[in-house]
Protein backbone atom coordinates (compact mmCIF):
# COMPACT_ATOMS: atom_id res chain seq x y z
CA UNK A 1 96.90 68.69 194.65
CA UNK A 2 93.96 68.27 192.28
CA UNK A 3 94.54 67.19 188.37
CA UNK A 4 91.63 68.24 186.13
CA UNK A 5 91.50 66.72 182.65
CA UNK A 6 89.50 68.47 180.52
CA UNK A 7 87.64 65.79 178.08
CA UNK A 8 85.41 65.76 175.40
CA UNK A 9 81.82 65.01 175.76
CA UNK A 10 78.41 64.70 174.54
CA UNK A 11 74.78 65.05 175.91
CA UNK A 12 75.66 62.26 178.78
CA UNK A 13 79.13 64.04 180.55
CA UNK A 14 79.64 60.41 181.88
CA UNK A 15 80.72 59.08 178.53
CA UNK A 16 83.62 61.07 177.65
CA UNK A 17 85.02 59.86 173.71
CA UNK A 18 87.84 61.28 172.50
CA UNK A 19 90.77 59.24 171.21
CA UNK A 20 92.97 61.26 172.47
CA UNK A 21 91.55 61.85 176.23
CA UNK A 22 91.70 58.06 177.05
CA UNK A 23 95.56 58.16 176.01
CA UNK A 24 95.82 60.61 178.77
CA UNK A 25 93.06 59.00 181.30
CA UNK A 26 95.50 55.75 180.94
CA UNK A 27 98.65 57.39 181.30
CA UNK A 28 97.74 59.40 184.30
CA UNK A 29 96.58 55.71 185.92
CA UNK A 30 99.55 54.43 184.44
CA UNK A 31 101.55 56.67 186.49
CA UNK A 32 99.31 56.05 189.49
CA UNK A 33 98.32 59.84 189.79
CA UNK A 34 94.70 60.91 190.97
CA UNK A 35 92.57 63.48 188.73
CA UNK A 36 89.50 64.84 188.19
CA UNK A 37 86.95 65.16 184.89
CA UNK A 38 86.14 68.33 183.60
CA UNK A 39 83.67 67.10 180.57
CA UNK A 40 83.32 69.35 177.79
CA UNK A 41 81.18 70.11 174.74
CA UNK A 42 82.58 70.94 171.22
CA UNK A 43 81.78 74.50 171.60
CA UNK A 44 83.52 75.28 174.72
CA UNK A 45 86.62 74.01 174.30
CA UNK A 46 88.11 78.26 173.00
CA UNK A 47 86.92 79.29 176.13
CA UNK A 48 89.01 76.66 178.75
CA UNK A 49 91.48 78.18 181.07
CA UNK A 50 91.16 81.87 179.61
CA UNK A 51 91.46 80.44 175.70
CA UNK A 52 94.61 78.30 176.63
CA UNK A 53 94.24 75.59 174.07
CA UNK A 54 91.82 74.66 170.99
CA UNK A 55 92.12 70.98 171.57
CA UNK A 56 91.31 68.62 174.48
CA UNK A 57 92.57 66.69 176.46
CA UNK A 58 93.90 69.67 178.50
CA UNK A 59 95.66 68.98 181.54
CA UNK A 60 95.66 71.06 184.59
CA UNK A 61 98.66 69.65 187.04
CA UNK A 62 98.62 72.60 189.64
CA UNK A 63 100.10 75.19 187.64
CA UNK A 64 100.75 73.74 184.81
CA UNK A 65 98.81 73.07 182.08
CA UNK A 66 99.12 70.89 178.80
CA UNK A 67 97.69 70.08 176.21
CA UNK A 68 97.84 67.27 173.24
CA UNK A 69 97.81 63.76 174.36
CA UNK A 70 101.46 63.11 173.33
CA UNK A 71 102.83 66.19 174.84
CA UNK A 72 100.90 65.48 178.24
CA UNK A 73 102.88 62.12 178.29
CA UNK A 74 106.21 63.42 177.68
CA UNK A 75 105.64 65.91 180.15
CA UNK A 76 104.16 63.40 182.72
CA UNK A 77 107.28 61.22 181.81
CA UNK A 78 109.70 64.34 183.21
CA UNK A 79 107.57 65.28 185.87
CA UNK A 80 107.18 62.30 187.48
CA UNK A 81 110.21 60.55 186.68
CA UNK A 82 109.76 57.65 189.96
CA UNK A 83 106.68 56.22 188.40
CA UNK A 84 105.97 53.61 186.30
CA UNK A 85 107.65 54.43 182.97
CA UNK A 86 105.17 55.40 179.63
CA UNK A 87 107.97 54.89 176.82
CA UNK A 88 111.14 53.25 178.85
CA UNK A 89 113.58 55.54 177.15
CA UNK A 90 114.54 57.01 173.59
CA UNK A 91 113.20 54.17 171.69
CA UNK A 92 109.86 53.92 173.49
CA UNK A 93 109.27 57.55 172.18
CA UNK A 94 110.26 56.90 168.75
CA UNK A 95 107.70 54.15 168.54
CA UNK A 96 105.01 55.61 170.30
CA UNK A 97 105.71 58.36 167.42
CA UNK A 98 105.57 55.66 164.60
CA UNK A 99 102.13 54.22 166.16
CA UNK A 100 100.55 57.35 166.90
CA UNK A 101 101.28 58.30 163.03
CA UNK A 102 99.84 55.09 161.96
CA UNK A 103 97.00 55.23 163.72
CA UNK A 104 96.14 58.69 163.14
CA UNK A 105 96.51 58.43 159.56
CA UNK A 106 94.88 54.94 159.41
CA UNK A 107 92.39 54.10 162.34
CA UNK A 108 91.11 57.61 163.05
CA UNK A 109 89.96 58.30 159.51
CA UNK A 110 88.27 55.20 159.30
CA UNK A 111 86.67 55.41 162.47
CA UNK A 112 85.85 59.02 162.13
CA UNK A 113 83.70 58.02 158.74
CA UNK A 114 82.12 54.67 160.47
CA UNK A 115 81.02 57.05 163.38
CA UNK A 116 80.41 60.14 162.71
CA UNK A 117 76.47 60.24 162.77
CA UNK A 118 76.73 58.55 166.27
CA UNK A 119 79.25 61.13 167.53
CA UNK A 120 76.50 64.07 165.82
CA UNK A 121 73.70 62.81 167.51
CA UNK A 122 75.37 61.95 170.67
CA UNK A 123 75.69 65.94 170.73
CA UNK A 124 74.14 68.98 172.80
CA UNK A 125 72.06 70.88 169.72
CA UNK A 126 74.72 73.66 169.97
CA UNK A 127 77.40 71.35 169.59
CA UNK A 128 75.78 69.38 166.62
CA UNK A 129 75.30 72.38 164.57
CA UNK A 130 78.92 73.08 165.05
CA UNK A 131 79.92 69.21 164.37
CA UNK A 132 78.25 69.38 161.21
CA UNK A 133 79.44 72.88 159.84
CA UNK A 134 83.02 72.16 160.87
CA UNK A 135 83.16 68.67 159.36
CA UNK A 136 80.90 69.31 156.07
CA UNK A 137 83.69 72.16 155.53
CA UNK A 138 86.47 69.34 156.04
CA UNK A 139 85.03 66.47 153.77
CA UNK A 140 83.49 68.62 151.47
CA UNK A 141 80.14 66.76 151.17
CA UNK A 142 77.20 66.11 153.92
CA UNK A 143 77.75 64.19 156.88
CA UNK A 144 75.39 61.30 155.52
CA UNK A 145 77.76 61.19 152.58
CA UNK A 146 80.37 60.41 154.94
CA UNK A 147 78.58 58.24 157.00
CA UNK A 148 77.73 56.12 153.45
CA UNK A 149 81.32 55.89 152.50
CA UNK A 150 82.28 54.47 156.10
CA UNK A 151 80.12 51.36 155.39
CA UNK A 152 82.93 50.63 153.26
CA UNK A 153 85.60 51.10 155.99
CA UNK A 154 83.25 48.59 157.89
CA UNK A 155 84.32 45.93 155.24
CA UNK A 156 87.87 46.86 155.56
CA UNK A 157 88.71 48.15 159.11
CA UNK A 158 90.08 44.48 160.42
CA UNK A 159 92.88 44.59 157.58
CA UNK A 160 94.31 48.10 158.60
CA UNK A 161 95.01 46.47 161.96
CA UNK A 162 97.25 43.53 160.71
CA UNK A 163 100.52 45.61 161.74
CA UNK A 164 99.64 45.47 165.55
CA UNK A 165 98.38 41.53 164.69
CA UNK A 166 101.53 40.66 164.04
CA UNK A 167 103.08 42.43 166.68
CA UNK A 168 100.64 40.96 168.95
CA UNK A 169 101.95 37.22 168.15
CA UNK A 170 104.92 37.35 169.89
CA UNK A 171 104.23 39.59 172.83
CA UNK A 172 100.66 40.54 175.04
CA UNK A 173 101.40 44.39 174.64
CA UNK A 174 102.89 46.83 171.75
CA UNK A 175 104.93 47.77 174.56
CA UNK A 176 106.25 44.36 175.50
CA UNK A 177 105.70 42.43 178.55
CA UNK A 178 103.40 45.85 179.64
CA UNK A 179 101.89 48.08 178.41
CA UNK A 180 103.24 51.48 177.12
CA UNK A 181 102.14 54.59 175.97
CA UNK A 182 102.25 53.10 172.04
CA UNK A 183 99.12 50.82 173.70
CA UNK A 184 97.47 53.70 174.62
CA UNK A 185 97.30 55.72 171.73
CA UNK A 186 95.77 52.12 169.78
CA UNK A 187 93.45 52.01 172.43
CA UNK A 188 92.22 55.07 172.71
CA UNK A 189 91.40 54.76 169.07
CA UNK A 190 89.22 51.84 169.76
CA UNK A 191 87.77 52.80 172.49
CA UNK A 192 86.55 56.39 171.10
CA UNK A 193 84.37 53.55 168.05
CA UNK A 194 83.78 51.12 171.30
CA UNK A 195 82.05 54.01 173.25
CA UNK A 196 80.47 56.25 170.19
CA UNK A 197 79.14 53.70 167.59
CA UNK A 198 77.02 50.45 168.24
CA UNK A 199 79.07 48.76 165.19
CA UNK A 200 81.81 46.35 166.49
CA UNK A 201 85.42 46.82 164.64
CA UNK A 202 86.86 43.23 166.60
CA UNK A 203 85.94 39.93 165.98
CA UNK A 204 86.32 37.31 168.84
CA UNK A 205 89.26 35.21 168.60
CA UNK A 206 91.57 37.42 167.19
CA UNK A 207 94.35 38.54 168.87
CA UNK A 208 94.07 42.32 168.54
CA UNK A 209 90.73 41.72 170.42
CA UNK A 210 92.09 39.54 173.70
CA UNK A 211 94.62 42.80 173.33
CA UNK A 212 92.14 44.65 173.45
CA UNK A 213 89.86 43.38 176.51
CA UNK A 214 93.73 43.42 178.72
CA UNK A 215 93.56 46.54 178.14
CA UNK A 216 89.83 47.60 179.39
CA UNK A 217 91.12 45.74 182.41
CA UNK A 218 94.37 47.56 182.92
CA UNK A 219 94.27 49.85 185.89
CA UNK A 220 91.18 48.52 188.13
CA UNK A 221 89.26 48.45 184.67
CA UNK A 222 89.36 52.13 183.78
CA UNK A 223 88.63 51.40 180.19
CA UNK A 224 85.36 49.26 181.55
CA UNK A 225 83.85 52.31 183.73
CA UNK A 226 82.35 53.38 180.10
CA UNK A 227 79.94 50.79 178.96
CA UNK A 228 79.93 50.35 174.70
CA UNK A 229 77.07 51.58 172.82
């Protein structure tokens, strides 16, 4: 059988960026099962598997298909209860809740405003116009407004990652001894700014950073077969 993962791309279909498709490219590896890339542009995303989702990462596992990062790993979780585990129980799934909140209210804004000219012009024409419409409407102000403020969030982005820090003093993943799902969806953040924008968010030395790199490494180096910008 033959998994497609729908994921989010720009002009070059070999770089796919979205936060949320590497939280699924890890936990299918994490789970040791095979799949295939379906890369996508902004504007064709309504018209996936007969208008099945308006989000990616979409997951086709034979007949089934899912969508939202989160719910593809609770479902991969009951599916394929033998393999490797992504939240090791009740608890695991609580915090993966907590981190994906904090991240998504936290990293992904600050990212978003840091990035978002290199995710525009990273873009097919079709799917710039409708990057720019869609987020003008959301901010409320031009895109190079946005991309202004997010010098700020340059200054400021290594402080919004001192909960993890901590964390990261006593153990080598959020998820303990290995890596979780909770990793993932930090990672996937990081890697979306890694891939997308040429400014660096981690400093050498610190350890959110040697998290970081253990993490491009984890499964053969999936998070190394995209280069940075």
């Amino acid at each position: 059988m033959t998994r497609k993962l729908y994921a989010l791309s720009g002009t070059d279909t070999s770089r796919p960026f979205s936060p949320h498709v590497w939280k699924t490219k890890l936990s299918l590896a994490h789970k040791g099962l095979a799949f295939d890339i379906a890369p996508v542009g902004f504007t064709e995303i309504p018209r996936l598997e007969q208008g099945a989702t308006k989000i990616v990462p979409l997951l086709r596992d034979g007949e089934k298909l899912v969508s939202d990062s989160f719910d593809i790993a609770l479902y991969l979780e009951e599916a394929y209860p033998d393999r490797p585990p992504l939240f090791s129980g009740e608890g695991g799934k609580a915090m993966a809740r907590f981190v994906e909140g904090w991240s998504q209210t936290t990293l992904h804004p600050a990212i978003g405003r840091i990035a978002i000219m290199d995710i525009h012009d990273s873009l097919d024409p079709i799917d710039r116009a409708y990057f720019r419409a869609s987020r003008e409407e959301r901010f409320g102000r031009p895109l190079e407004a946005v991309a202004e403020a997010g010098r700020g969030d340059l200054e400021t982005f290594s402080a919004k990652l001192e909960p993890i820090r901590h964390m990261l003093k006593f153990q080598p993943f959020l998820g303990g001894d290995r890596p979780l799902f909770a990793d993932y969806i930090v990672f996937g953040a990081l890697q979306w700014a890694r891939i997308v924008s040429p400014h660096r968010l981690l400093a050498a030395g610190d350890v959110v950073t040697d998290w970081f790199e253990r993490c491009l490494d984890l499964h053969d180096g999936l998070g190394r077969s995209v280069t940075a910008a």
